[in-house]
N, C-alpha and C. Protein backbone atom coordinates (compact mmCIF):
# COMPACT_ATOMS: atom_id res chain seq x y z
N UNK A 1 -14.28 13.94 18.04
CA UNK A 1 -13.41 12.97 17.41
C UNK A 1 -12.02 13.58 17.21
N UNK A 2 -10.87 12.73 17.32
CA UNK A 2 -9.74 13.27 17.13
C UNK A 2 -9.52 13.77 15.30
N UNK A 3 -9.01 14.54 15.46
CA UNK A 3 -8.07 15.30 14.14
C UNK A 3 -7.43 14.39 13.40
N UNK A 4 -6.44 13.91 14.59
CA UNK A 4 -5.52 13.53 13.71
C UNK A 4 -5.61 11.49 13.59
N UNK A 5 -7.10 11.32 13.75
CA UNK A 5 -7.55 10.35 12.82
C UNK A 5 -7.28 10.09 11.81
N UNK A 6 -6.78 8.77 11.40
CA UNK A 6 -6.85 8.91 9.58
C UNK A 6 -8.14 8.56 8.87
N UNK A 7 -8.56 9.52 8.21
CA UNK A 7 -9.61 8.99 7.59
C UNK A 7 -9.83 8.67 6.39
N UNK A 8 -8.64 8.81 5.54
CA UNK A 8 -8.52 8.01 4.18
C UNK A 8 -7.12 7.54 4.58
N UNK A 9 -7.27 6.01 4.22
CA UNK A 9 -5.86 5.20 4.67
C UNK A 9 -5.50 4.84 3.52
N UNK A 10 -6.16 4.79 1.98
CA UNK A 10 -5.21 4.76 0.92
C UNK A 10 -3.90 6.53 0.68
N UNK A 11 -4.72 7.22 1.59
CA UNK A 11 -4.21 8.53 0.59
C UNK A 11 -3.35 9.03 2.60
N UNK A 12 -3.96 8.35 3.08
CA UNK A 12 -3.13 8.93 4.53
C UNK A 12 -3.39 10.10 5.09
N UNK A 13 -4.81 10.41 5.12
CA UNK A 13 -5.04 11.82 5.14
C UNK A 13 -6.24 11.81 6.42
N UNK A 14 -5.65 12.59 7.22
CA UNK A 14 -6.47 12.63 8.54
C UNK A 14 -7.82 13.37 8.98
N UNK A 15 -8.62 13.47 9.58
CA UNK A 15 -9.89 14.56 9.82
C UNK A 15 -9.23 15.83 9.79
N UNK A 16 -8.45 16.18 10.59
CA UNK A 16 -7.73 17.55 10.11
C UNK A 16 -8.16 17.80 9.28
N UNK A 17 -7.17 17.40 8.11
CA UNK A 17 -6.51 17.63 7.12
C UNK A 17 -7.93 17.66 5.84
N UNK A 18 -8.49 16.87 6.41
CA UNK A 18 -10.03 17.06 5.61
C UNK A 18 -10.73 18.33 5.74
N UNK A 19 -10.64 18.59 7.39
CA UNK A 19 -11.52 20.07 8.09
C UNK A 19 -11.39 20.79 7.60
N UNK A 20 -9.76 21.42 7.54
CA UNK A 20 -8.91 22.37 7.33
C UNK A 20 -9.14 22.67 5.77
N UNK A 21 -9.53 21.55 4.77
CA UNK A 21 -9.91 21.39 3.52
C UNK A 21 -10.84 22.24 3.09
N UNK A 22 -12.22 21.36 3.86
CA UNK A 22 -13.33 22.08 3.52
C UNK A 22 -13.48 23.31 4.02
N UNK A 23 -12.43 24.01 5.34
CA UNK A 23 -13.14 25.52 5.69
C UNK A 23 -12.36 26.24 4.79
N UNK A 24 -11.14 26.04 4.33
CA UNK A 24 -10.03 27.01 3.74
C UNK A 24 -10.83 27.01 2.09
N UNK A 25 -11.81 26.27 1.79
CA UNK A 25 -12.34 26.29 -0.12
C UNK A 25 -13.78 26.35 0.23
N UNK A 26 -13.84 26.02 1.37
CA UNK A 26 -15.66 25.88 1.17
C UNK A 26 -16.17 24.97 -0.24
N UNK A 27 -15.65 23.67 1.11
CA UNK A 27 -16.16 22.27 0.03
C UNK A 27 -17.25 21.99 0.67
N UNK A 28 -17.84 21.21 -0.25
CA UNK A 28 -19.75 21.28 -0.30
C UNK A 28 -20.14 19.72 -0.55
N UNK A 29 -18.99 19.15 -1.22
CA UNK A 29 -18.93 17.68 -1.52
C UNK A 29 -18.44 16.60 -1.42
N UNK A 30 -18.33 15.56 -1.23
CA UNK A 30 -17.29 14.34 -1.37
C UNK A 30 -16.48 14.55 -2.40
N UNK A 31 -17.19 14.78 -3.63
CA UNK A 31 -16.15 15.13 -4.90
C UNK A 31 -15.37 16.45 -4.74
N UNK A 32 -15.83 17.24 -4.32
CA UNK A 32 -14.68 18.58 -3.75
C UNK A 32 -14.25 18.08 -2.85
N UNK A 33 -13.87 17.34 -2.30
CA UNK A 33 -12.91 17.31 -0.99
C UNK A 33 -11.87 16.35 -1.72
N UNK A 34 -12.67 15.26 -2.64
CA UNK A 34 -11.55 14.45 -3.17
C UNK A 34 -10.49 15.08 -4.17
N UNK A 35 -11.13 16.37 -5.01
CA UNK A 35 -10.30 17.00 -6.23
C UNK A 35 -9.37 17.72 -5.04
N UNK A 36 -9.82 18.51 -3.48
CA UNK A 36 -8.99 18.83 -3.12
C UNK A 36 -7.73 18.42 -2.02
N UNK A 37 -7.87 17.02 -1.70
CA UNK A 37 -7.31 16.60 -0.82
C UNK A 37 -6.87 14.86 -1.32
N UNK A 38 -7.71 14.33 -2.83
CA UNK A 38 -7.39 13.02 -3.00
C UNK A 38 -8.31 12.08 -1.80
N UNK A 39 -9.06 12.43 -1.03
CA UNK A 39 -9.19 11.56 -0.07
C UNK A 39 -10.45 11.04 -0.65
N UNK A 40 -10.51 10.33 -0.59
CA UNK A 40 -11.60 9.27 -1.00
C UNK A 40 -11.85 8.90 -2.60
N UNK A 41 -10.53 8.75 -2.98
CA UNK A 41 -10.42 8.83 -4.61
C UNK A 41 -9.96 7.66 -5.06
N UNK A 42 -9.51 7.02 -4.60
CA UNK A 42 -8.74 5.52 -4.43
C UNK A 42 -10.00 4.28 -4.27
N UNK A 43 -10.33 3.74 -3.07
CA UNK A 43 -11.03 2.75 -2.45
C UNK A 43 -12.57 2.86 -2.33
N UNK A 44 -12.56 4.12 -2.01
CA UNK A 44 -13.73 4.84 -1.55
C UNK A 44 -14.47 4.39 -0.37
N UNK A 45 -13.86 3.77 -0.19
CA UNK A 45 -14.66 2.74 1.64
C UNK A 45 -14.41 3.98 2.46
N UNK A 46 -14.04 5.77 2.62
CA UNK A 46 -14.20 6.88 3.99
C UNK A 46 -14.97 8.00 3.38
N UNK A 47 -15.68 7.32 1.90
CA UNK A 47 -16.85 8.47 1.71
C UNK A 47 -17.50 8.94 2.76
N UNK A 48 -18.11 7.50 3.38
CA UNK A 48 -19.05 7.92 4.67
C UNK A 48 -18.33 8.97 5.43
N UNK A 49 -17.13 8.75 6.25
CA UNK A 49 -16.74 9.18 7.14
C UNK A 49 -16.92 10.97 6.15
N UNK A 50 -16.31 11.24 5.22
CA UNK A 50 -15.86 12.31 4.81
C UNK A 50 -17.60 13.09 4.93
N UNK A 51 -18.44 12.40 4.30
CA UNK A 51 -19.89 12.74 4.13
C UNK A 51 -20.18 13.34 5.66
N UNK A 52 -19.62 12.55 6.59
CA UNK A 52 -20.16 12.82 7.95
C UNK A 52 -19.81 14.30 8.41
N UNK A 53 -18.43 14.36 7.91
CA UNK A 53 -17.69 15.36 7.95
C UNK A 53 -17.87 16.77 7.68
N UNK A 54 -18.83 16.72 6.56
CA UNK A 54 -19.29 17.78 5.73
C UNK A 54 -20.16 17.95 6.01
N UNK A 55 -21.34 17.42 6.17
CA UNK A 55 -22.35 17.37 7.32
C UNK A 55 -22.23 18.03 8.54
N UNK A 56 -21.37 17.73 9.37
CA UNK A 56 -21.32 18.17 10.53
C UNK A 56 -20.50 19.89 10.82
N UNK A 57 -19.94 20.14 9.72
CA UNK A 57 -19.38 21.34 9.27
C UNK A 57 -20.15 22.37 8.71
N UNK A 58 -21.23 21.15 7.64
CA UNK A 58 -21.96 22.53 7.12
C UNK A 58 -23.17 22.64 7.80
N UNK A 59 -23.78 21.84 8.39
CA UNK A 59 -25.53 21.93 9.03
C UNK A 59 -24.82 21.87 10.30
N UNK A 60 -23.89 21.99 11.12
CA UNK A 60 -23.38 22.91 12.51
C UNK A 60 -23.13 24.23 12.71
């Protein structure tokens, strides 16, 4: 999938910017990614996506 997807469109914040999130803190959660990036703190309709995200980062 591309990077520079947006994957929270209230907060404008792309898969990057999520990735780069969770490897640089070693986030473990939807709620750590949101305290550190805001993304999914607003609407919450790219939990999934973010969930997928973390998933595929941490059980890869």
């Amino acid at each position: 999938m591309d990077n520079n997807k947006t994957i929270c469109n209230c907060m404008d914040i792309t898969r990057g910017e999520i990735i780069d999130a969770i490897k640089a803190k070693n986030l473990k959660t939807i709620d750590d990614v949101g305290e550190a990036t805001e993304a999914g703190t607003v609407c919450g309709s790219c939990q999934d996506d973010i969930q997928e995200i973390l998933d595929e980062l941490n059980l890869g």
